[in-house]
N, C-alpha and C. Protein backbone atom coordinates (compact mmCIF):
# COMPACT_ATOMS: atom_id res chain seq x y z
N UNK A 1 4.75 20.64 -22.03
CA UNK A 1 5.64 19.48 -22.10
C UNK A 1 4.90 18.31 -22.75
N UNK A 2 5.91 17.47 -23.85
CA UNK A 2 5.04 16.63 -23.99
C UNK A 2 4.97 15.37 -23.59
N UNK A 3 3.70 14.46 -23.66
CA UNK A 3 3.49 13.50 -22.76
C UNK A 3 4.50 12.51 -23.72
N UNK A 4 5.36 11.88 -22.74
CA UNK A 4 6.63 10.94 -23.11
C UNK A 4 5.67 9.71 -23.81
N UNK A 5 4.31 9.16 -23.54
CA UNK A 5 3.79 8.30 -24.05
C UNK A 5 3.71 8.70 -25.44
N UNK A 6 3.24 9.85 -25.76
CA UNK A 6 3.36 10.10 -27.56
C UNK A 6 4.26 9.97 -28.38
N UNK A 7 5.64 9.89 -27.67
CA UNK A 7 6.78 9.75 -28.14
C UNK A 7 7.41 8.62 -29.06
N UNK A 8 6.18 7.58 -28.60
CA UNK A 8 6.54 6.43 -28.80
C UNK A 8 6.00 5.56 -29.83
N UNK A 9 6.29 4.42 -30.87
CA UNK A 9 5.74 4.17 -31.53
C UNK A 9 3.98 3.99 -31.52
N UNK A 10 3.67 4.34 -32.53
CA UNK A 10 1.61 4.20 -32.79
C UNK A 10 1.62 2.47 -32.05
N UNK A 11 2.20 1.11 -32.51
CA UNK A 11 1.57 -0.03 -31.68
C UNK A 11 1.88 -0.05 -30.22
N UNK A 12 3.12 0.90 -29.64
CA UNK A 12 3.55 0.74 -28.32
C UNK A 12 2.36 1.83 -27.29
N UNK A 13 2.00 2.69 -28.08
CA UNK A 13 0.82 3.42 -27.50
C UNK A 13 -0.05 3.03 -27.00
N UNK A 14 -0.45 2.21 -28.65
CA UNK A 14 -1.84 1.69 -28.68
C UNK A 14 -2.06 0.68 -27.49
N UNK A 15 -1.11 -0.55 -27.37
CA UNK A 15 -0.11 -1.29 -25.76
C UNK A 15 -1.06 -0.56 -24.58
N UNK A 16 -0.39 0.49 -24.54
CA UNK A 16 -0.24 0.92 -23.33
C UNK A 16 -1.86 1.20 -23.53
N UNK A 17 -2.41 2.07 -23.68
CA UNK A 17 -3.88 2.34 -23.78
C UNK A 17 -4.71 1.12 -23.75
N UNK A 18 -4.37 0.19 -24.55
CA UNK A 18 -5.33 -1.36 -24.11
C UNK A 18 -5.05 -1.52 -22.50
N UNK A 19 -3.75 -1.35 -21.98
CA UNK A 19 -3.70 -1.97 -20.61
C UNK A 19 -3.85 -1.20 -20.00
N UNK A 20 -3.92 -0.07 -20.18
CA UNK A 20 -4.85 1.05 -19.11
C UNK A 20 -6.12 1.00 -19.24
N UNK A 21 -7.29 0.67 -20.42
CA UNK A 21 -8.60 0.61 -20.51
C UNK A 21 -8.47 -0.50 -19.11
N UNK A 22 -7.90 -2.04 -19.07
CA UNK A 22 -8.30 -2.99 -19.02
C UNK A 22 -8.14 -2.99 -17.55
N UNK A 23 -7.10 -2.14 -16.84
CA UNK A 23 -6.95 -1.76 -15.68
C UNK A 23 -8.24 -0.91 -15.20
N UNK A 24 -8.45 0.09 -15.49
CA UNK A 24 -9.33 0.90 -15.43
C UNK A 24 -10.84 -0.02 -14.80
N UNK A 25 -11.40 -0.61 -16.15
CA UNK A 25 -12.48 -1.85 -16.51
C UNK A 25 -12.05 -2.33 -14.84
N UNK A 26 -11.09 -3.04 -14.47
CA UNK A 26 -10.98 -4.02 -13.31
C UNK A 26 -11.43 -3.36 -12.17
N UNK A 27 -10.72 -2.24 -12.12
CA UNK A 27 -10.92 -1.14 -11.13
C UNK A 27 -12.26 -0.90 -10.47
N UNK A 28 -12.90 -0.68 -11.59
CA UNK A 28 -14.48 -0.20 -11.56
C UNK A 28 -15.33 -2.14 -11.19
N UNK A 29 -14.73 -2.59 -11.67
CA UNK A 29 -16.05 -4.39 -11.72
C UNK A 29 -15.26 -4.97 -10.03
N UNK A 30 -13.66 -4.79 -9.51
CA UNK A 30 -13.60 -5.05 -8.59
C UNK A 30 -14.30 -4.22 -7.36
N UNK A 31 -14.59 -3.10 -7.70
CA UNK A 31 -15.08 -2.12 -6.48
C UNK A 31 -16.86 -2.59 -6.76
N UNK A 32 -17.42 -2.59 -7.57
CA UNK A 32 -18.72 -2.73 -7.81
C UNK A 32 -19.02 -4.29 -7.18
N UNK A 33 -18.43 -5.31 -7.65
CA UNK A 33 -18.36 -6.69 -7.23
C UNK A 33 -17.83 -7.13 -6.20
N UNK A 34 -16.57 -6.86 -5.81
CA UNK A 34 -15.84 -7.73 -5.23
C UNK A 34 -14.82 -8.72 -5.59
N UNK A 35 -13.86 -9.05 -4.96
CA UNK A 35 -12.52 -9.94 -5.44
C UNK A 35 -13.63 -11.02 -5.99
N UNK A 36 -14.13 -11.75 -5.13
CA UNK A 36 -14.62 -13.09 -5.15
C UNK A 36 -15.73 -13.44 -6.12
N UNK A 37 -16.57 -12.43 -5.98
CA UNK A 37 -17.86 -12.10 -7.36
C UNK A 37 -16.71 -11.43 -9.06
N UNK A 38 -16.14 -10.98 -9.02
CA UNK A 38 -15.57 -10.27 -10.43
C UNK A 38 -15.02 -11.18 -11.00
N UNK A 39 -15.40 -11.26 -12.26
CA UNK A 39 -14.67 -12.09 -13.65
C UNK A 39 -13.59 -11.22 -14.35
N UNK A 40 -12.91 -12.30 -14.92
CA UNK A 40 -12.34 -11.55 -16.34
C UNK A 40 -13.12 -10.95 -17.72
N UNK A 41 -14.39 -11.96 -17.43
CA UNK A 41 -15.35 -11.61 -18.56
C UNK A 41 -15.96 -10.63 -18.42
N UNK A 42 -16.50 -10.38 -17.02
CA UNK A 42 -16.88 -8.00 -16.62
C UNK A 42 -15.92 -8.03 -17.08
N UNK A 43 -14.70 -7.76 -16.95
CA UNK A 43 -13.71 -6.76 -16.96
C UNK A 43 -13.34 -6.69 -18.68
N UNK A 44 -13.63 -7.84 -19.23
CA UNK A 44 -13.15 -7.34 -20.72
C UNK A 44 -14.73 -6.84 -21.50
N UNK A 45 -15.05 -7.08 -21.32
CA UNK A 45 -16.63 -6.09 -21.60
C UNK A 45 -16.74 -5.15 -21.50
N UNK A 46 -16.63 -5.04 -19.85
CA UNK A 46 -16.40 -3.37 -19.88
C UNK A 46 -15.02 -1.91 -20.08
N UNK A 47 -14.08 -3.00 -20.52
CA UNK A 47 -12.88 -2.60 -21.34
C UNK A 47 -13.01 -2.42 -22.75
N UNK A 48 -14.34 -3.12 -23.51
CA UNK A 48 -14.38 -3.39 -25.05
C UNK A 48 -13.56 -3.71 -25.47
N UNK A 49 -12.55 -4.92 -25.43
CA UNK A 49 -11.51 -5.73 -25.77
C UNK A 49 -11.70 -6.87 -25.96
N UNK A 50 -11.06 -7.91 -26.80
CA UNK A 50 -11.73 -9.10 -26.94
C UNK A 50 -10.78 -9.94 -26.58
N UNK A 51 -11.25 -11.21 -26.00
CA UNK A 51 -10.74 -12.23 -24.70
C UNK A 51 -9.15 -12.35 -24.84
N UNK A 52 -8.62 -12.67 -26.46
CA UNK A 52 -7.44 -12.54 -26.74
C UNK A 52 -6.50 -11.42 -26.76
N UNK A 53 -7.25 -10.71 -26.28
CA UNK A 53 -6.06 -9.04 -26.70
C UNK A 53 -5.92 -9.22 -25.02
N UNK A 54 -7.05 -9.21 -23.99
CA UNK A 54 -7.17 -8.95 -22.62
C UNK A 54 -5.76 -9.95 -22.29
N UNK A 55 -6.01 -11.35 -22.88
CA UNK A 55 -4.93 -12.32 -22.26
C UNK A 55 -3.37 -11.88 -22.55
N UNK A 56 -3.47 -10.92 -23.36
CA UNK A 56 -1.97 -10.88 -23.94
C UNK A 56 -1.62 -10.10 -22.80
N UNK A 57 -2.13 -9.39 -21.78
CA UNK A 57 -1.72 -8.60 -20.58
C UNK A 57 -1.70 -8.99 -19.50
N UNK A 58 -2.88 -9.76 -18.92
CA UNK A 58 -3.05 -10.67 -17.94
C UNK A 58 -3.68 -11.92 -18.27
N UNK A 59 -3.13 -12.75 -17.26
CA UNK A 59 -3.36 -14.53 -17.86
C UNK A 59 -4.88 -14.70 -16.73
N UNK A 60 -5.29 -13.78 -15.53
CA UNK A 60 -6.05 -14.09 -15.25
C UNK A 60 -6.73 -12.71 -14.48
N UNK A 61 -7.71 -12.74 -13.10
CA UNK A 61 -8.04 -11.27 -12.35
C UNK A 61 -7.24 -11.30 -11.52
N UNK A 62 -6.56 -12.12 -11.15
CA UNK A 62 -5.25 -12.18 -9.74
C UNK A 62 -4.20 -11.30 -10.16
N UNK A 63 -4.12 -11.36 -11.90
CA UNK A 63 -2.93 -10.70 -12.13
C UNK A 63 -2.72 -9.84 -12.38
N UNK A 64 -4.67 -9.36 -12.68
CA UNK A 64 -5.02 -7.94 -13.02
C UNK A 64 -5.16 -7.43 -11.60
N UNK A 65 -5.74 -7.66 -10.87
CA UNK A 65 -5.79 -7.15 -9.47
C UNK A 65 -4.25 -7.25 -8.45
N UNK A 66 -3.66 -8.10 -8.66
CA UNK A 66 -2.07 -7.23 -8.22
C UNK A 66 -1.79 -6.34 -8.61
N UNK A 67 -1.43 -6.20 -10.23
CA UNK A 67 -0.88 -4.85 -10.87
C UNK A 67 -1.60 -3.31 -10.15
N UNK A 68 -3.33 -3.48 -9.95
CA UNK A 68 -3.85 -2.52 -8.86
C UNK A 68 -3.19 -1.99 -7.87
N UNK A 69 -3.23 -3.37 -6.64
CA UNK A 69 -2.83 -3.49 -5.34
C UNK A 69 -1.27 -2.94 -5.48
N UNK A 70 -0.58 -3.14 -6.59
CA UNK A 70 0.70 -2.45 -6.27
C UNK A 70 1.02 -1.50 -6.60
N UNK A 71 0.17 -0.61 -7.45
CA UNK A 71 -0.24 0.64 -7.91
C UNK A 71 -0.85 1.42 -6.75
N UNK A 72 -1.95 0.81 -5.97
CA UNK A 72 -2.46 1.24 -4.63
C UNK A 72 -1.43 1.77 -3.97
N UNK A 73 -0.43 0.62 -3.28
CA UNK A 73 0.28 0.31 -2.26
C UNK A 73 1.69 0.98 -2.65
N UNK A 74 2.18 1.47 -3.90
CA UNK A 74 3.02 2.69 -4.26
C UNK A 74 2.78 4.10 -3.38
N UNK A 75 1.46 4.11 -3.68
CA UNK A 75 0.90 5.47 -2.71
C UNK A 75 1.26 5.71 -1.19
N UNK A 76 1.24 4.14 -0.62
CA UNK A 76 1.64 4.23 0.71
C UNK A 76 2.98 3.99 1.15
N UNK A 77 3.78 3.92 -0.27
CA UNK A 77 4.94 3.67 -0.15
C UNK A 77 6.01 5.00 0.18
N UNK A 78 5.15 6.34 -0.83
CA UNK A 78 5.33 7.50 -0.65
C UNK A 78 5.79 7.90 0.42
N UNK A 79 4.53 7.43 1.37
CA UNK A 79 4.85 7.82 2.81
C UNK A 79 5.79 7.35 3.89
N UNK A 80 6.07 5.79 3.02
CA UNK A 80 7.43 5.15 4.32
C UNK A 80 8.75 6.12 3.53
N UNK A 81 8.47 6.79 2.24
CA UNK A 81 9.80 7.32 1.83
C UNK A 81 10.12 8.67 2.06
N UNK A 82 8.92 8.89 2.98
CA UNK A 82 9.70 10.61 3.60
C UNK A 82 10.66 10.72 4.31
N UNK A 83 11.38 12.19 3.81
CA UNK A 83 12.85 12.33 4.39
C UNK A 83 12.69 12.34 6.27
N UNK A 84 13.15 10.93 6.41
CA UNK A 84 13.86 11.09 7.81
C UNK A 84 14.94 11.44 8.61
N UNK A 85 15.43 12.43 8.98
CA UNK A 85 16.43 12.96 9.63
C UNK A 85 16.43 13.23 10.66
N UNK A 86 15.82 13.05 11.79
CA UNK A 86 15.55 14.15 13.39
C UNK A 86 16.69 13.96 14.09
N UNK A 87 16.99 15.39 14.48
CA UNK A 87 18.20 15.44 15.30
C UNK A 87 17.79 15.14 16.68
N UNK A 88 16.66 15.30 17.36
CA UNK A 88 15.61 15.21 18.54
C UNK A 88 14.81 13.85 18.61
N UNK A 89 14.53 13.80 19.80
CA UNK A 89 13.45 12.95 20.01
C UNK A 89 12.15 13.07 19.70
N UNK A 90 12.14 14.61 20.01
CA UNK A 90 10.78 15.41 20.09
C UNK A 90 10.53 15.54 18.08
N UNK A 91 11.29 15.72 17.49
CA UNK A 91 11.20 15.45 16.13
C UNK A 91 11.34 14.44 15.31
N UNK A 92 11.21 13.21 15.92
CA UNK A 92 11.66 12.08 15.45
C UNK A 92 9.96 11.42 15.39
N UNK A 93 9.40 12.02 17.17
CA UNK A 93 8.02 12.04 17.16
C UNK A 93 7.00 12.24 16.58
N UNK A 94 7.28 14.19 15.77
CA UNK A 94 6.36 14.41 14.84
C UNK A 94 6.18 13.97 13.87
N UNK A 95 7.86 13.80 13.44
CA UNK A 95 7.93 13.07 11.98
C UNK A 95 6.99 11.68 11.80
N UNK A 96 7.24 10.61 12.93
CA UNK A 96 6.72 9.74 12.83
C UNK A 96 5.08 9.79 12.85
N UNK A 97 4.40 10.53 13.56
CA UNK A 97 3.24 10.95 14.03
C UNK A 97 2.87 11.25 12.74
N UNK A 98 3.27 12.53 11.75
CA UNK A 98 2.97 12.33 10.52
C UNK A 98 2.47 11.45 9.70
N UNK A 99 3.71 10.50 9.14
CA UNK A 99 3.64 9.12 8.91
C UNK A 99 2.67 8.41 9.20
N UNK A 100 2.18 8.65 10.05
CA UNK A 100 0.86 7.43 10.92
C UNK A 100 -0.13 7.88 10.19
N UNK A 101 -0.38 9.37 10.31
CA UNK A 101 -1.87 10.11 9.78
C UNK A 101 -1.78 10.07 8.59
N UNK A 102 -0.56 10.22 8.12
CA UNK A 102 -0.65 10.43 6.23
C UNK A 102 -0.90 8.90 5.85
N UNK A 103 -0.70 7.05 6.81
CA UNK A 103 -0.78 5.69 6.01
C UNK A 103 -2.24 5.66 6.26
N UNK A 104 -2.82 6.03 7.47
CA UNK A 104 -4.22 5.66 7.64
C UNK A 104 -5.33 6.58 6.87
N UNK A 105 -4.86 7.77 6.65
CA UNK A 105 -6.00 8.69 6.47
C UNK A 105 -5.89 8.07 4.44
N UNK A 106 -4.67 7.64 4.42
CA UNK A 106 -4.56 7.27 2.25
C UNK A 106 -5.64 5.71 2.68
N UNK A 107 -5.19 5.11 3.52
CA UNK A 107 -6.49 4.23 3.50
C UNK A 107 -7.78 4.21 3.95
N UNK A 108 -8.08 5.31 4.93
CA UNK A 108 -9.55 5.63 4.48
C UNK A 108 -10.01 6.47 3.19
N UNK A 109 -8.95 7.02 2.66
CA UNK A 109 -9.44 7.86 1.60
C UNK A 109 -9.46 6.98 0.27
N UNK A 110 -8.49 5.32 0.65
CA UNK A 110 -9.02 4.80 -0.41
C UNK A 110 -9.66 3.40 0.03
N UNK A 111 -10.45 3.30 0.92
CA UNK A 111 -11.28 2.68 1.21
C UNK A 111 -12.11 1.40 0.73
N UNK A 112 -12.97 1.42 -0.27
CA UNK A 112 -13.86 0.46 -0.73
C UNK A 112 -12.45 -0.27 -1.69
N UNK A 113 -11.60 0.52 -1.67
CA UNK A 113 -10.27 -0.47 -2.64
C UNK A 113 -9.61 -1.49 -1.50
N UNK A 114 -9.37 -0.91 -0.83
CA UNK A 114 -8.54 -1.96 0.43
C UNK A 114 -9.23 -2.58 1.29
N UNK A 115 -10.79 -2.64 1.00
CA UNK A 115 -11.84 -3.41 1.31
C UNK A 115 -11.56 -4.80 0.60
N UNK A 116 -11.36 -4.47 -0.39
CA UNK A 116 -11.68 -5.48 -1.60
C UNK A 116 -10.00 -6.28 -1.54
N UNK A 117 -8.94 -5.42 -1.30
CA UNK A 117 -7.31 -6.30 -0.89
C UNK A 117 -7.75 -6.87 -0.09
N UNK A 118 -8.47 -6.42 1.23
CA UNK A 118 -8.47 -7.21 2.39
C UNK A 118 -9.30 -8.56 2.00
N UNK A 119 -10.19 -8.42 1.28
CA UNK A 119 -11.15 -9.89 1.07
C UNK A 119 -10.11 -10.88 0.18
N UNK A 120 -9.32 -9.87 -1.13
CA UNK A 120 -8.31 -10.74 -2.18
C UNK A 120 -7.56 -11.22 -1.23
N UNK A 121 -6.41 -10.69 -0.33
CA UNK A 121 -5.81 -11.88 0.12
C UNK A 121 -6.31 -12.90 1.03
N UNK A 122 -7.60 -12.86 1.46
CA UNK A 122 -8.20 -14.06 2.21
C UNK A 122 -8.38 -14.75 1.53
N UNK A 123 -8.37 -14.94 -0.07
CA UNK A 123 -9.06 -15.99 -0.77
C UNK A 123 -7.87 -16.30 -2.03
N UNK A 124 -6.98 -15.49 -2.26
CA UNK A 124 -6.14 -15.55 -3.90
C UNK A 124 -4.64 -15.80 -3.13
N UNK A 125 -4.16 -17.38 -2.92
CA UNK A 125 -2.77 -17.61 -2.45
C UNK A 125 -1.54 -16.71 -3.16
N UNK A 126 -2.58 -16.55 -4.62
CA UNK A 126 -1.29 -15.77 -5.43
C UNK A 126 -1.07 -14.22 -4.85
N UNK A 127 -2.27 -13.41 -4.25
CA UNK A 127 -2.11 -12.16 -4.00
C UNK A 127 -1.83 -12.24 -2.66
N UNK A 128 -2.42 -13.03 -1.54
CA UNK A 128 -1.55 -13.39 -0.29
C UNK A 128 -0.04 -13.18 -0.89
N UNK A 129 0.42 -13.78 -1.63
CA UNK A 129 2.35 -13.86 -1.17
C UNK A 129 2.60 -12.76 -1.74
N UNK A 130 2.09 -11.92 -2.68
CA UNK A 130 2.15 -10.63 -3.00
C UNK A 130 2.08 -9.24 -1.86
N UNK A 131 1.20 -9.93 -1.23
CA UNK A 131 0.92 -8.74 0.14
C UNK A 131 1.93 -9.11 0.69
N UNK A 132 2.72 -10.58 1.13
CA UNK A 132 3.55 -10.75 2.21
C UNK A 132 5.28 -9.43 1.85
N UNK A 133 4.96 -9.89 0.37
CA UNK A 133 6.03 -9.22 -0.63
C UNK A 133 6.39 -7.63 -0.03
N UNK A 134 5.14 -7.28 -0.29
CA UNK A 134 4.70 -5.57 -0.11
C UNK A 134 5.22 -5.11 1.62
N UNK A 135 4.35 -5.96 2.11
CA UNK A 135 4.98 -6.49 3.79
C UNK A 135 6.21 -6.04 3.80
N UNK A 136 7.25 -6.76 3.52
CA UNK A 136 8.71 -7.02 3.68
C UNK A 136 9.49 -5.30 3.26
N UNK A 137 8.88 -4.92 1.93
CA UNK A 137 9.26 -3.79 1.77
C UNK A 137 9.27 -2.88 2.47
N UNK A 138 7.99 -3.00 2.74
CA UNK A 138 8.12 -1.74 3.84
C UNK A 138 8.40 -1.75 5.65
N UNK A 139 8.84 -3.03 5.60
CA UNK A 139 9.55 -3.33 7.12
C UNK A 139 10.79 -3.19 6.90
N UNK A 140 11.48 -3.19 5.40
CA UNK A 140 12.72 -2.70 5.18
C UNK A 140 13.37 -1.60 5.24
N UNK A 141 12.12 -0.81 4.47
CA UNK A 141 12.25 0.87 5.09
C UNK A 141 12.63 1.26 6.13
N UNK A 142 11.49 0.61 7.31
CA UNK A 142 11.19 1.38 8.36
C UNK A 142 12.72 0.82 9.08
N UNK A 143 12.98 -0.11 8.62
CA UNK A 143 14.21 -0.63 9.38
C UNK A 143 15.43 -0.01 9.16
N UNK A 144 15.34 1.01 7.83
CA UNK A 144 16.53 2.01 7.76
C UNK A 144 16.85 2.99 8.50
N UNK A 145 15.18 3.86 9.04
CA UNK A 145 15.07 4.56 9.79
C UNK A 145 15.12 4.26 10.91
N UNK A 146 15.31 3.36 11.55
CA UNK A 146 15.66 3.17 12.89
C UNK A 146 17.01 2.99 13.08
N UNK A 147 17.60 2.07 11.79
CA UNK A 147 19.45 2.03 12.18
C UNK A 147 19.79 3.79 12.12
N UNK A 148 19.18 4.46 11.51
CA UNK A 148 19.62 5.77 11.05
C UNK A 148 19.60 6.52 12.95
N UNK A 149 18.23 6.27 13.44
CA UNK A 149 18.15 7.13 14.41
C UNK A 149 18.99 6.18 15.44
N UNK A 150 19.57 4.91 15.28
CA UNK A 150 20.08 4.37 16.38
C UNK A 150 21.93 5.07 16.26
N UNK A 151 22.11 5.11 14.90
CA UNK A 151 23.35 5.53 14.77
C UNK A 151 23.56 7.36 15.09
N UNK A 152 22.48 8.16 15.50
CA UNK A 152 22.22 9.30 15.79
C UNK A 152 21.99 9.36 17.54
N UNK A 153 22.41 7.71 17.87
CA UNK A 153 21.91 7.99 19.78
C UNK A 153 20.90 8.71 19.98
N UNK A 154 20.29 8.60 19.36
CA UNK A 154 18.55 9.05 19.53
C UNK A 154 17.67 7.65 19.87
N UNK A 155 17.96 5.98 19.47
CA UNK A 155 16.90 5.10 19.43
C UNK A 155 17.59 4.11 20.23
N UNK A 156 17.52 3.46 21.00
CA UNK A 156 18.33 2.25 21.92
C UNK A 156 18.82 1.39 21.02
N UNK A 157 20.56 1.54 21.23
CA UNK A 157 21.10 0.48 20.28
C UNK A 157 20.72 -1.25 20.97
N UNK A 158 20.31 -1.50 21.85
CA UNK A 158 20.06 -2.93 21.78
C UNK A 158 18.99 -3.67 21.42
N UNK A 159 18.15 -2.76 20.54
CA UNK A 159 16.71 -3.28 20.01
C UNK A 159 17.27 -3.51 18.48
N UNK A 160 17.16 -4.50 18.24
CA UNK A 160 16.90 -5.35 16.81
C UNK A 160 16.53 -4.69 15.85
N UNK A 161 16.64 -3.90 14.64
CA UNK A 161 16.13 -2.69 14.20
C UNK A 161 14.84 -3.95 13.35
N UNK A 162 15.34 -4.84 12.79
CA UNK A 162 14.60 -5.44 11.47
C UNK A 162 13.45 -5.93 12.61
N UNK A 163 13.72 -6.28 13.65
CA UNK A 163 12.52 -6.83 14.92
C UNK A 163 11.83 -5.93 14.85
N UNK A 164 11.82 -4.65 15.51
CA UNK A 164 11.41 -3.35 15.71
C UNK A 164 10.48 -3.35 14.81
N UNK A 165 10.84 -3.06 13.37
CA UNK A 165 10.56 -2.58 12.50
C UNK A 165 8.85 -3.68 12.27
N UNK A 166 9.20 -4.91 11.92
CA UNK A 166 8.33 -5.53 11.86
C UNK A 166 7.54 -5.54 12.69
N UNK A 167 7.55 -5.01 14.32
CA UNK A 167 6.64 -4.77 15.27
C UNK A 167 5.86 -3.58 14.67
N UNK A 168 6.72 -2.67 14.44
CA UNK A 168 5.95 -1.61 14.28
C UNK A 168 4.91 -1.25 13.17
N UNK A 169 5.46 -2.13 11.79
CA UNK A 169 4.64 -2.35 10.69
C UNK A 169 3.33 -2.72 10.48
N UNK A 170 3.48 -4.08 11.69
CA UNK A 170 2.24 -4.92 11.88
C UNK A 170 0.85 -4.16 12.68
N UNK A 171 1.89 -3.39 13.75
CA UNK A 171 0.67 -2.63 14.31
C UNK A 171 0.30 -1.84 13.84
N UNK A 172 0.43 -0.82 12.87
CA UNK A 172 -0.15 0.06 12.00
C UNK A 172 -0.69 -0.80 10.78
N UNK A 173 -0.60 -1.92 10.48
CA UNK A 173 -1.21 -2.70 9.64
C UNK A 173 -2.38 -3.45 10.12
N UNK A 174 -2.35 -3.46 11.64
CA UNK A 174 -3.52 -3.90 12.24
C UNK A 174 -4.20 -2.82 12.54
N UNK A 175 -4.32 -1.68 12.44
CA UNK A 175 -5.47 -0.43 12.95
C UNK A 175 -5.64 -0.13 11.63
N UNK A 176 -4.67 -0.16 10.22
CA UNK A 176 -5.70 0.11 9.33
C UNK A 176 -6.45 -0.61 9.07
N UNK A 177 -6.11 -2.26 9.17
CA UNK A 177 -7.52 -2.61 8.63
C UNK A 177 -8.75 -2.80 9.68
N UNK A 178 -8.74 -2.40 10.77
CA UNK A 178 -9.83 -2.09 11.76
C UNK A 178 -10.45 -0.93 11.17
N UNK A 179 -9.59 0.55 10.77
CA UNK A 179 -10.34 1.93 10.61
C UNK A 179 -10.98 1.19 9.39
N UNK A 180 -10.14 0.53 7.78
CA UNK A 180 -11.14 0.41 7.22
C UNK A 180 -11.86 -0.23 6.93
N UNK A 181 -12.18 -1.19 8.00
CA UNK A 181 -13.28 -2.36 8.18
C UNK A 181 -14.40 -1.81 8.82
N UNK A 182 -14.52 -0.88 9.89
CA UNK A 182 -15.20 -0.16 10.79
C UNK A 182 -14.22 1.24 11.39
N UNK A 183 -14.62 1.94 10.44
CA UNK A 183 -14.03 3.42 10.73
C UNK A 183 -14.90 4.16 12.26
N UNK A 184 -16.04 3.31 12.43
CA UNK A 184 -16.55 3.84 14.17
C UNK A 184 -16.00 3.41 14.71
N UNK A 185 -15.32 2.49 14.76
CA UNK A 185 -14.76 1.68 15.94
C UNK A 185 -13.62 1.99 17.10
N UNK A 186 -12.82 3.03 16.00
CA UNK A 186 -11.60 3.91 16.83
C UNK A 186 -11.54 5.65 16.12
N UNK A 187 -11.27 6.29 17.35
CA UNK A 187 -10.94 7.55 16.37
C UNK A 187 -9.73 7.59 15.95
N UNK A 188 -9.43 7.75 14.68
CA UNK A 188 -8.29 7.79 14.24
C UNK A 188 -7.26 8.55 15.18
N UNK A 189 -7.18 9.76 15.50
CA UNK A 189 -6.75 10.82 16.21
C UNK A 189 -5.86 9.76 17.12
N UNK A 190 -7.05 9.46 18.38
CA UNK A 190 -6.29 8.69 19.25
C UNK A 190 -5.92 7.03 18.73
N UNK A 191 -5.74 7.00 17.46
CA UNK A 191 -4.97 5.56 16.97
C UNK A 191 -3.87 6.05 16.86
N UNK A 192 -3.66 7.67 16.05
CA UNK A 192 -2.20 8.08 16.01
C UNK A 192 -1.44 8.62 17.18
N UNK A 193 -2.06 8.76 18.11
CA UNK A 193 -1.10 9.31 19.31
C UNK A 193 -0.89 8.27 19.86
N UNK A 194 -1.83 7.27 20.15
CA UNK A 194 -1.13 6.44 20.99
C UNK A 194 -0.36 5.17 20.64
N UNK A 195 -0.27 5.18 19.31
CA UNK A 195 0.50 4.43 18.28
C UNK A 195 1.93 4.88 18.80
N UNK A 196 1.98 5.86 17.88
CA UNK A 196 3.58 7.05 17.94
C UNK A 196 3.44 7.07 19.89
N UNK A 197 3.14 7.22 20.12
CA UNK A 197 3.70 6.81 21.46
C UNK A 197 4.30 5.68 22.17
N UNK A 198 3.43 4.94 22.03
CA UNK A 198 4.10 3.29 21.89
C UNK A 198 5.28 3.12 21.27
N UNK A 199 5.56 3.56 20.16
CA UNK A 199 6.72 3.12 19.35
C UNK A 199 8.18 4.21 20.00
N UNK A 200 7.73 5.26 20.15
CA UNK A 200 8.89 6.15 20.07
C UNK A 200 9.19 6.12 21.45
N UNK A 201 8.35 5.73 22.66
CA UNK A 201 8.70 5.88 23.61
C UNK A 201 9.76 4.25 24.09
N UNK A 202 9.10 3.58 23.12
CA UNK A 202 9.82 1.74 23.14
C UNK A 202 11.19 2.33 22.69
N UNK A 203 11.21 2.83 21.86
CA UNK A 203 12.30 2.88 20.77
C UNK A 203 13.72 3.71 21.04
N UNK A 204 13.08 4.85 21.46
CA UNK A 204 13.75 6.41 21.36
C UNK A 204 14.51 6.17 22.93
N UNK A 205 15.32 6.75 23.58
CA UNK A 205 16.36 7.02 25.01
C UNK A 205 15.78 7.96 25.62
């Protein structure tokens, strides 16, 4: 099959290949450096691009390092978009239990990257409201799946689904960045059982 990028005009290629070097370049000088230590000037160096071609893509590293973070955070998006259906409680459990192991184990497996989100939004207001952004999405999700299992009399209709949801977001947003701040600190194992327990037993009839 062929790659749909060839398809396309020689300057729209060429486009795309500058902003993948330049992504790439960021990738590598944010993990080596850090949000707070990395320039635009590593990153177009080690892209071999010159200052004006780099700007025609990003106006600064905030804007190169979102486009990352939301490239990252696609990955974990994967996982709020698995098919939810449980006719059970007891399957509503695993499913979710899943879910838990497949958001934490993509962020220890991508690690020294969401090291480096966690330091960007302490310091870049612009990538703070970007995370809040990312936030919202996926409390939106999770908030489908709960009207879904509330309309299945499987989840207590007098819990707030969008409340819920944001409870439940935050606390799996607070143990990942514990595992990947200090992965000794908890065993994952028992972060996911007693997570999915908490929630499904709050949640579920």
């Amino acid at each position: 099959m062929k790659n749909p990028i060839d398809q396309l005009p020689a300057r729209q290629q060429q486009a795309l290949k500058t902003r993948h070097k330049l992504l790439q370049a960021g990738k590598e000088v944010f993990l080596e450096n850090g949000f707070q230590k990395a320039t635009i000037s590593q990153v177009i160096k080690k892209a071999n691009t010159g200052y004006g071609t780099a700007y025609v893509y990003f106006k600064n590293k905030d804007e190169l390092f979102i486009t990352l973070m939301e490239d990252l955070m696609n990955q974990f998006y994967e996982v709020a978009e698995m098919p939810f259906k449980p006719q059970a409680k007891e399957e509503a459990y695993e499913n979710i239990k899943k879910q838990v192991r497949l958001f934490l184990r993509l962020a220890l497996d991508e690690r020294d990257m969401m090291k480096v989100v966690k330091e960007a939004i302490g310091v870049s207001p612009e990538i703070e409201e970007k995370w809040y952004g990312i936030r919202e999405r996926f409390i939106e999700r999770i908030s489908v799946d709960i009207r879904y299992a509330q309309a299945q009399k499987l989840a207590k209709k007098q819990l707030d689904p969008a409340l819920t949801a944001r409870g439940w977001f935050y606390s799996n947003e607070m143990f990942m960045w514990e595992l990947v701040m200090n992965e000794e600190k908890y065993q994952m194992d028992d972060v996911i059982v007693n997570l999915t327990r908490m929630y499904t037993g709050g949640l579920y009839e």
